[in-house]
C-alpha atoms as a PDB file:
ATOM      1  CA  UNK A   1      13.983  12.961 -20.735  1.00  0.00           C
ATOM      2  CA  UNK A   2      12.328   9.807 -22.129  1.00  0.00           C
ATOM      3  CA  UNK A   3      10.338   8.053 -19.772  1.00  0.00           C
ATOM      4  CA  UNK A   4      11.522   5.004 -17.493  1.00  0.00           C
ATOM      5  CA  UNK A   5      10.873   1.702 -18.121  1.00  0.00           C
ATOM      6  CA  UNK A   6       9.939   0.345 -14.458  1.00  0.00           C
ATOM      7  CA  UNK A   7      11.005  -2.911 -13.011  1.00  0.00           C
ATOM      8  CA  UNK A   8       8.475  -4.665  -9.973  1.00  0.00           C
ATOM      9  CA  UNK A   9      10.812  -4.883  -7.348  1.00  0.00           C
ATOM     10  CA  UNK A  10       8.706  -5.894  -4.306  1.00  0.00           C
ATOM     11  CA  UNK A  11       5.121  -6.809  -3.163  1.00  0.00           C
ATOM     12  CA  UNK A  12       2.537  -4.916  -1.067  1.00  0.00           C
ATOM     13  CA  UNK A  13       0.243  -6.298   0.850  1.00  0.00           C
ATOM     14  CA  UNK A  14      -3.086  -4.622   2.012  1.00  0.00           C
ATOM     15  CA  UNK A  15      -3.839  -7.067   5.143  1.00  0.00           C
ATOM     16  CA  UNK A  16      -7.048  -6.119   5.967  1.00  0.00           C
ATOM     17  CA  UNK A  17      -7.921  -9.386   7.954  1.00  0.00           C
ATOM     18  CA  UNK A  18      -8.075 -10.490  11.060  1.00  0.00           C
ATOM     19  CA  UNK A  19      -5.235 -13.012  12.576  1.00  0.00           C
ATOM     20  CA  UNK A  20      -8.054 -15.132  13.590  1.00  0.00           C
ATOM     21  CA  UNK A  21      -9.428 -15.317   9.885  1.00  0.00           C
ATOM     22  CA  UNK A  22      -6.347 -15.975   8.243  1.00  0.00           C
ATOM     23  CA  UNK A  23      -3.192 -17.502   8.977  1.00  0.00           C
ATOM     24  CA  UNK A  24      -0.644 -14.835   8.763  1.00  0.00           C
ATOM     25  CA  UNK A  25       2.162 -17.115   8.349  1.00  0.00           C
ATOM     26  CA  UNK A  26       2.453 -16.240   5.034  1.00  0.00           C
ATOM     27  CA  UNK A  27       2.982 -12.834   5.696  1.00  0.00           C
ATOM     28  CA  UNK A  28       6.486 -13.538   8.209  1.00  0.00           C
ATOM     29  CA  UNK A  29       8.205 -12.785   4.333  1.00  0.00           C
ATOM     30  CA  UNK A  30      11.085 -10.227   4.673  1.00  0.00           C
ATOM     31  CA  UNK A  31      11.143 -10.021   0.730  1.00  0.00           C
ATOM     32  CA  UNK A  32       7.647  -8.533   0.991  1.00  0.00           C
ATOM     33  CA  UNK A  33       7.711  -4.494   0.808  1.00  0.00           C
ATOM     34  CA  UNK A  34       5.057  -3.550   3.039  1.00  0.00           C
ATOM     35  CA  UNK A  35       2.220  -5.452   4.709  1.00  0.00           C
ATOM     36  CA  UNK A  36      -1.001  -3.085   5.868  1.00  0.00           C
ATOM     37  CA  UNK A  37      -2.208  -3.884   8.955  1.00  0.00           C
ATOM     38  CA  UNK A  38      -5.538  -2.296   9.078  1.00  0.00           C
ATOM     39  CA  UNK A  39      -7.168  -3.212  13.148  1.00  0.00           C
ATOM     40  CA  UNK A  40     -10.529  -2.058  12.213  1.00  0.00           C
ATOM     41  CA  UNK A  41     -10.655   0.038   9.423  1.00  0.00           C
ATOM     42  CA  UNK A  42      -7.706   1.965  11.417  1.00  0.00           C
ATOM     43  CA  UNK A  43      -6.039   1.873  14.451  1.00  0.00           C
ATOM     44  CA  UNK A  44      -9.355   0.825  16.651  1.00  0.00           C
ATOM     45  CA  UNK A  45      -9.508   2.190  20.410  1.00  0.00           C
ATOM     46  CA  UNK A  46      -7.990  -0.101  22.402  1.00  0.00           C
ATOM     47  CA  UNK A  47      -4.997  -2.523  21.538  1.00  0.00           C
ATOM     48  CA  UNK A  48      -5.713  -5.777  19.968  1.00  0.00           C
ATOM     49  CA  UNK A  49      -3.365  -8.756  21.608  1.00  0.00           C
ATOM     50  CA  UNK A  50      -4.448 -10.994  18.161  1.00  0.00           C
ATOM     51  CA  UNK A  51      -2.847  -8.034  16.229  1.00  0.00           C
ATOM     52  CA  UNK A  52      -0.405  -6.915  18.672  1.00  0.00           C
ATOM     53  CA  UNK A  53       1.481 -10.363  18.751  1.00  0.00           C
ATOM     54  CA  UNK A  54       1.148 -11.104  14.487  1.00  0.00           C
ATOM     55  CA  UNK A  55       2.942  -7.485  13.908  1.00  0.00           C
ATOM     56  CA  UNK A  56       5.590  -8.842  16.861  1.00  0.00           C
ATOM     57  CA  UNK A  57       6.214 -12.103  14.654  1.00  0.00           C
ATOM     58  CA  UNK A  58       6.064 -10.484  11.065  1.00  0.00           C
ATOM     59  CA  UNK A  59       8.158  -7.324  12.360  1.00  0.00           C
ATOM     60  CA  UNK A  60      10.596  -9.680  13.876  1.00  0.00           C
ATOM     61  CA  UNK A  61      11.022 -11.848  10.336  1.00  0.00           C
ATOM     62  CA  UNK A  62      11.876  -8.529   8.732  1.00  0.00           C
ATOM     63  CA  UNK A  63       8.763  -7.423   7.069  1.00  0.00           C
ATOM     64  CA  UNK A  64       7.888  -3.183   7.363  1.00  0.00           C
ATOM     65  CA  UNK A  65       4.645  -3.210   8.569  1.00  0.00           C
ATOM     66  CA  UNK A  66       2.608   0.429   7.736  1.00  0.00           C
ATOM     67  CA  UNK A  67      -0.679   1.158   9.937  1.00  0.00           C
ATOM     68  CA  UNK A  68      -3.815   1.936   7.896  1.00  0.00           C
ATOM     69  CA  UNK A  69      -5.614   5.327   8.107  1.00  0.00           C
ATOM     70  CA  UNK A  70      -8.500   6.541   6.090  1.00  0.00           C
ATOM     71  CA  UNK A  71      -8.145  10.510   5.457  1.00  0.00           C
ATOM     72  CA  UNK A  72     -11.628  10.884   4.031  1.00  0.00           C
ATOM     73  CA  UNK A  73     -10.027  12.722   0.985  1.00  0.00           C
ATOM     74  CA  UNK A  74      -8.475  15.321   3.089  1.00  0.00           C
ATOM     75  CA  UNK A  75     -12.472  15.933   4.766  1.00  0.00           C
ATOM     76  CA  UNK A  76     -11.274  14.132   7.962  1.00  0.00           C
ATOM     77  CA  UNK A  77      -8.777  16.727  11.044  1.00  0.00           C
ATOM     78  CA  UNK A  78      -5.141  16.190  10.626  1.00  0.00           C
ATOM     79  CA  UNK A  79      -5.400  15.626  14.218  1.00  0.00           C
ATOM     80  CA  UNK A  80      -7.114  12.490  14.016  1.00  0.00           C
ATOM     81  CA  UNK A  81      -5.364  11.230  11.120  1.00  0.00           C
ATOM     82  CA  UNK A  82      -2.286  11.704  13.645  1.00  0.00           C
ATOM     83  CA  UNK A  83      -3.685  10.353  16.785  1.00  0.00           C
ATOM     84  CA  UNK A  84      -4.100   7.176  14.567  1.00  0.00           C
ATOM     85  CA  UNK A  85      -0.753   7.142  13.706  1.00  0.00           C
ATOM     86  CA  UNK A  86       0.309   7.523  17.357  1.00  0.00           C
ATOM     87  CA  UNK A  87      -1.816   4.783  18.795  1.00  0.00           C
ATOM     88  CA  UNK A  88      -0.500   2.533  15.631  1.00  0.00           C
ATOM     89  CA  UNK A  89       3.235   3.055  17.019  1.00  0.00           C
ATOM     90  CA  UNK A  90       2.451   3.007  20.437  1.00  0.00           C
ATOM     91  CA  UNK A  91       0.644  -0.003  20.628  1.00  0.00           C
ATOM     92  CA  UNK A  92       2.131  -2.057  17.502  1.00  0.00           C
ATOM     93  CA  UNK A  93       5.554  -0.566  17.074  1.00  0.00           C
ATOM     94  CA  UNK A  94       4.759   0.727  13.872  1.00  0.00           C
ATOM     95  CA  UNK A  95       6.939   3.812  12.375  1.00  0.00           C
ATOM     96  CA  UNK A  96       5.320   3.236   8.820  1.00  0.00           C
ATOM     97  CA  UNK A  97       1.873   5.237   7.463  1.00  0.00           C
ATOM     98  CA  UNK A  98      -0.712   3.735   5.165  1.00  0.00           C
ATOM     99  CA  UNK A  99      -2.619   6.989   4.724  1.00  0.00           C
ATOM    100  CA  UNK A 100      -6.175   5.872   2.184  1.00  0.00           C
ATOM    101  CA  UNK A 101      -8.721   7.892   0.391  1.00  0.00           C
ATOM    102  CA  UNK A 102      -6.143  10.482  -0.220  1.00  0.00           C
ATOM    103  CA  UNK A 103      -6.883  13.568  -2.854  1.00  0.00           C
ATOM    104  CA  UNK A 104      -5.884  13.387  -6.364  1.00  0.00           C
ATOM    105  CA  UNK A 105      -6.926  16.741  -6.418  1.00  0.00           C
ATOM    106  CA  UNK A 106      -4.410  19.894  -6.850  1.00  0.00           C
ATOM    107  CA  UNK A 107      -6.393  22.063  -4.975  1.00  0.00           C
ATOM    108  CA  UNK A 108      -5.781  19.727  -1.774  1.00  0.00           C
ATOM    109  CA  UNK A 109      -1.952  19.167  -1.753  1.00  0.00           C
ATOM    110  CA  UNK A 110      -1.844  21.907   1.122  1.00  0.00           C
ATOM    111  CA  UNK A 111      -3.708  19.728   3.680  1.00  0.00           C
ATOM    112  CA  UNK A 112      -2.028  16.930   2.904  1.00  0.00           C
ATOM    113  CA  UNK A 113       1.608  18.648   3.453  1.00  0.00           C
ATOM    114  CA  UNK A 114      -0.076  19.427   6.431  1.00  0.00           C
ATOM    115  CA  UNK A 115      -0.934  15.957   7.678  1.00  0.00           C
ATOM    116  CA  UNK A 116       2.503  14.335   5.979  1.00  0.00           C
ATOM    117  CA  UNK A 117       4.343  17.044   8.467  1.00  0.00           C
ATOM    118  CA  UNK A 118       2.325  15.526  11.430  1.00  0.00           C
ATOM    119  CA  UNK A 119       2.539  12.263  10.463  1.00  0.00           C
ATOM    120  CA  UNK A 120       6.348  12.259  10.542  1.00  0.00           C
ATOM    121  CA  UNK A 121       6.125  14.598  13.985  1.00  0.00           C
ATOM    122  CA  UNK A 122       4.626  11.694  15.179  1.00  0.00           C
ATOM    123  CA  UNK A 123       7.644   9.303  14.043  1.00  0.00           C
ATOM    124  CA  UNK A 124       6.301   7.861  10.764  1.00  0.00           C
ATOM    125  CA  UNK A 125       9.568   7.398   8.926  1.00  0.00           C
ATOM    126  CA  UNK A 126       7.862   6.022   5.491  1.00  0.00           C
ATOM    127  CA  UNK A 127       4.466   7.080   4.292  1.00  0.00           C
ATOM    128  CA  UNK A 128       1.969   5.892   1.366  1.00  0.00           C
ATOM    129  CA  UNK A 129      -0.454   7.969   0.121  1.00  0.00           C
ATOM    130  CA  UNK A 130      -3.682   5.784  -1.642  1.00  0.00           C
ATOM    131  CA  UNK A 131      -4.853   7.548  -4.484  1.00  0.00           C
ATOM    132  CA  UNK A 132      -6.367   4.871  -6.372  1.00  0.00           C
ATOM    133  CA  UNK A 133      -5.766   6.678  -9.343  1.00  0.00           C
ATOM    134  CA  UNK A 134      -2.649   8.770 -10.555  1.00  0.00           C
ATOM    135  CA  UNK A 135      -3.113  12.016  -8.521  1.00  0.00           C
ATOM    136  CA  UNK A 136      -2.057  15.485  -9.599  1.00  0.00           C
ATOM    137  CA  UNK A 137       2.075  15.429  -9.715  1.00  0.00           C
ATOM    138  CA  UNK A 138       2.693  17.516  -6.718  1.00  0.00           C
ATOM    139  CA  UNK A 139       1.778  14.851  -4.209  1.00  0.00           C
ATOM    140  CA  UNK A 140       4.806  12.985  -5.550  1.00  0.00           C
ATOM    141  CA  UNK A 141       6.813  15.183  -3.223  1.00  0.00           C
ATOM    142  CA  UNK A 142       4.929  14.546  -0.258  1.00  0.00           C
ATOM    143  CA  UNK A 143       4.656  10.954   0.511  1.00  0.00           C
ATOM    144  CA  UNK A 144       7.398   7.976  -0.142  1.00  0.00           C
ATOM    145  CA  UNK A 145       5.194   5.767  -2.081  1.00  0.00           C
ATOM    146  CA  UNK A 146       2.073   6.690  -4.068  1.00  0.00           C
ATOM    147  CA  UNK A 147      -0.623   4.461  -4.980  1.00  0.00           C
ATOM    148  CA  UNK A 148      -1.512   5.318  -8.491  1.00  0.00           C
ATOM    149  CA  UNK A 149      -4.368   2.345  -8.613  1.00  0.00           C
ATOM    150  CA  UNK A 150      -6.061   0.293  -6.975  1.00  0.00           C
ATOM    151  CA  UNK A 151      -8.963  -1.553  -9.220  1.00  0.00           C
ATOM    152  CA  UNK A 152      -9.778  -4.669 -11.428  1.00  0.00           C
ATOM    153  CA  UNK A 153      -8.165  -6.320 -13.623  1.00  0.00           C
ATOM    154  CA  UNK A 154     -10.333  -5.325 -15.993  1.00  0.00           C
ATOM    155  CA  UNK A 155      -9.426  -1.702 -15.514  1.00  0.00           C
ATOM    156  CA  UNK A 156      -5.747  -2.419 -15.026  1.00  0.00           C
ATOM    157  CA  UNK A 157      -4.910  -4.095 -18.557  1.00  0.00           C
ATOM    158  CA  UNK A 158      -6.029  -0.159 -20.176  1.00  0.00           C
ATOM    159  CA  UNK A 159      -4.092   1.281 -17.592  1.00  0.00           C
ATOM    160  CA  UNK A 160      -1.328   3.914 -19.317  1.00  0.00           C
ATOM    161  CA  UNK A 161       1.011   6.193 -16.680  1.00  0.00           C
ATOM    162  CA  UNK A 162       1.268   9.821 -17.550  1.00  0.00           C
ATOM    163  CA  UNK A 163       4.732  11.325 -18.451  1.00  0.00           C
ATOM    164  CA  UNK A 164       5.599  12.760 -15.158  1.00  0.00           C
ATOM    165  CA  UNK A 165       4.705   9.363 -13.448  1.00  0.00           C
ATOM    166  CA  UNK A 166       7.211   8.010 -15.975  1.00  0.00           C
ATOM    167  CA  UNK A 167      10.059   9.845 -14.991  1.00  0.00           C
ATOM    168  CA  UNK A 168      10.710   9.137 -11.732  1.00  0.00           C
ATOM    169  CA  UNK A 169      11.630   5.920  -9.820  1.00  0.00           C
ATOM    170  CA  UNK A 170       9.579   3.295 -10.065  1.00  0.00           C
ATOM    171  CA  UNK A 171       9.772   2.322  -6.461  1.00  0.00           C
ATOM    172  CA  UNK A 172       8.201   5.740  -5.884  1.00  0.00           C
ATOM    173  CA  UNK A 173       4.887   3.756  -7.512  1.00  0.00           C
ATOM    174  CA  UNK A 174       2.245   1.238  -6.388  1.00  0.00           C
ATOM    175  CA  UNK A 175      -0.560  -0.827  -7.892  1.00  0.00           C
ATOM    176  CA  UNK A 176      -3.078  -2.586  -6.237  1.00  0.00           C
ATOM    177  CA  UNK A 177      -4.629  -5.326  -8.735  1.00  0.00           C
ATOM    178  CA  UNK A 178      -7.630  -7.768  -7.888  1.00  0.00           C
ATOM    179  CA  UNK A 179     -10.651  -9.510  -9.483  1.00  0.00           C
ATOM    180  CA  UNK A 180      -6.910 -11.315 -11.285  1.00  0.00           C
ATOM    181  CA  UNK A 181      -7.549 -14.868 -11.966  1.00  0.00           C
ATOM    182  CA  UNK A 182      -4.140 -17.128 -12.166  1.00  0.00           C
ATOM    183  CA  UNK A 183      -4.071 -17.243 -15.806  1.00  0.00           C
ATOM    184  CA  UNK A 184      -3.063 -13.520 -16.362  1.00  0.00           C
ATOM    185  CA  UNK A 185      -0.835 -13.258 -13.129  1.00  0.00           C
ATOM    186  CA  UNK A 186       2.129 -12.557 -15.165  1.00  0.00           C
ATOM    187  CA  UNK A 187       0.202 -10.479 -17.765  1.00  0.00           C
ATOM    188  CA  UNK A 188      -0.868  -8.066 -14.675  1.00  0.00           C
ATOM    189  CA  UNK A 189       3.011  -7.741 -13.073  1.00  0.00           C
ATOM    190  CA  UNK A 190       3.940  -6.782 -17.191  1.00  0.00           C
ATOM    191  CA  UNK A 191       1.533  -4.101 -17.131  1.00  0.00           C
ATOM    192  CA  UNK A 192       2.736  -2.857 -13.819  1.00  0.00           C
ATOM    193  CA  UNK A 193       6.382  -3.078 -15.344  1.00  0.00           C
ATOM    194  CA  UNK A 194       4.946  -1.020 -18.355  1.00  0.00           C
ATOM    195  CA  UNK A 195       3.753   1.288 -16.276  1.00  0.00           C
ATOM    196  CA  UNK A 196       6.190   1.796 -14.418  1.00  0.00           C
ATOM    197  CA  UNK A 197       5.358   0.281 -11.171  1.00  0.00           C
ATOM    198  CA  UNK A 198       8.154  -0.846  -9.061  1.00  0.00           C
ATOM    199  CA  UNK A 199       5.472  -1.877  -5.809  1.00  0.00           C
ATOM    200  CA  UNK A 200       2.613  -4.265  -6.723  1.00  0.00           C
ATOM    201  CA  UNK A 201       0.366  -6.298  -5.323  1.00  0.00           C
ATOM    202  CA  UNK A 202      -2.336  -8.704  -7.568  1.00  0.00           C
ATOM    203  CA  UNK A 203      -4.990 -11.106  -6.055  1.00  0.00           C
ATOM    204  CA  UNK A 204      -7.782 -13.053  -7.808  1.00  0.00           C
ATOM    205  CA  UNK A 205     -10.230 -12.234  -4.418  1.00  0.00           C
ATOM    206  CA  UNK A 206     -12.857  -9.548  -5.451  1.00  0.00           C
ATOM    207  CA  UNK A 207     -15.868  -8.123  -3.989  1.00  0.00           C
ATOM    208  CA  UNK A 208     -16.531  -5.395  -1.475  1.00  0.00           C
ATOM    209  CA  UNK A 209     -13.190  -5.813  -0.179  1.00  0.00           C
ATOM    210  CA  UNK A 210     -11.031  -7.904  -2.197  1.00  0.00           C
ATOM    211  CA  UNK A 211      -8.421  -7.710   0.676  1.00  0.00           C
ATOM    212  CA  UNK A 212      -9.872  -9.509   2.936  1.00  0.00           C
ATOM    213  CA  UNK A 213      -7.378 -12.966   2.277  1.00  0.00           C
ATOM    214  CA  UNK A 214      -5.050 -13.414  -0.053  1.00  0.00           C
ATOM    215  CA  UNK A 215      -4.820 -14.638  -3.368  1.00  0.00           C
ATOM    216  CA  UNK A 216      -4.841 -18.383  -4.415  1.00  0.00           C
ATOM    217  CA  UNK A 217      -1.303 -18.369  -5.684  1.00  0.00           C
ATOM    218  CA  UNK A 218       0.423 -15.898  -3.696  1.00  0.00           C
ATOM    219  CA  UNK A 219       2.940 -17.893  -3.152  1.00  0.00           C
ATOM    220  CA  UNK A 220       3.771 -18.061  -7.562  1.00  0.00           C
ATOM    221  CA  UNK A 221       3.146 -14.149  -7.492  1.00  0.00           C
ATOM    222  CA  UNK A 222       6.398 -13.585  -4.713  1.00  0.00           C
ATOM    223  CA  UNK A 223       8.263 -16.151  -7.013  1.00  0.00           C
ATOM    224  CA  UNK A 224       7.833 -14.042 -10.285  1.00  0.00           C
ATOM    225  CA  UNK A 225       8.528 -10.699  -8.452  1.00  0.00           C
ATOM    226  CA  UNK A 226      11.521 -12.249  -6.448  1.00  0.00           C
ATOM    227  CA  UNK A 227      12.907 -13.915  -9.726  1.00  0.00           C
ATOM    228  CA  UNK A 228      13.729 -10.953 -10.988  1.00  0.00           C
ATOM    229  CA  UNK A 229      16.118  -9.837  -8.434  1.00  0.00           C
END
């Protein structure tokens, strides 16, 4: 079977800020995907009435909203991972899982079946696993949505999918972009489409965490995506 030719068919968006820091307006988009909300650095202990009432308003314009949990590359108790998940729907409605630092590795494909069967037993009805990189290709039948990078722009232009990743759906693939200034925008959502990407997200913020805002012409990136439709 030759491989696929992807098209970008939506935008992710890793929201890990704070209501108070930025105006989430901008994120009340139902074209958009997914938006992360990430509390602090997951779910937090108690419920937050800044983040409570933005994932009201966003949820209620349409947009999926998936809660952010870090899985330590499968180090960290499936338990936790799912109490997480359960404080994420209980106190922000969210039925969507955002699971980060997940194992590329083959040997680790076992825990993570086992914390994909909790996390739906706890009524997550989408999940994303963050790889960063393109993991080994039996994850691909665990989780909805795989993150197969997450880097610079710098990295991303020598970016090449391998042949299984090309085979299947390209909404079954995300790529998380930064450190992107404005003038290669369109360069980075043609490498995405090369690759076979159908879920991207690009922002010209960098540093220790480039997803702390977003990007200067967010608004041109949901145009070029949305254009296409």
């Amino acid at each position: 079977m030759p491989g696929l030719t992807g098209r970008v068919g939506s935008v992710a968006v890793p929201a890990y800020f704070h209501p108070a820091a930025v105006d989430w307006a901008d994120l009340a988009d139902a074209r958009l995907g997914v938006v992360v909300l990430n509390v602090d650095s997951g779910a937090g202990t108690v419920r937050d009435r800044e983040f409570a009432a933005v994932a009201d308003r966003t949820s209620a314009a349409g947009v999926r909203l998936a809660g952010y949990v870090d899985t330590a590359y499968g180090r960290r108790p499936p338990c936790e991972v799912e109490e997480e998940l359960r404080r994420y729907r209980t106190w922000y409605g969210i039925r969507m899982a955002f699971l980060d630092q997940v194992s590329a590795e083959p040997g680790h494909v076992l825990r993570y079946r086992r914390i994909t069967a909790g996390a739906r037993g706890r009524g997550m009805e989408y999940i994303v696993f963050n790889h960063g990189t393109y993991p080994d290709a039996a994850y691909s039948g665990l989780a909805d949505l795989l993150v197969t990078f997450e880097g610079p722009w710098s990295a991303y232009r020598r970016l090449r999918a391998p042949a299984w990743a090309r085979q299947l759906p390209a909404e079954r693939f995300c790529h998380l972009v930064y450190a992107a200034p404005r003038p290669v925008l369109a360069r980075a959502l043609a490498r995405a489409r090369r690759c076979n990407a159908g879920v991207v997200y690009v922002t010209d913020r960098k540093g220790a965490n480039p997803w702390d805002g977003l990007p200067e012409y967010f608004s041109r990136e949901l145009s070029l995506v949305y254009s296409q439709q």
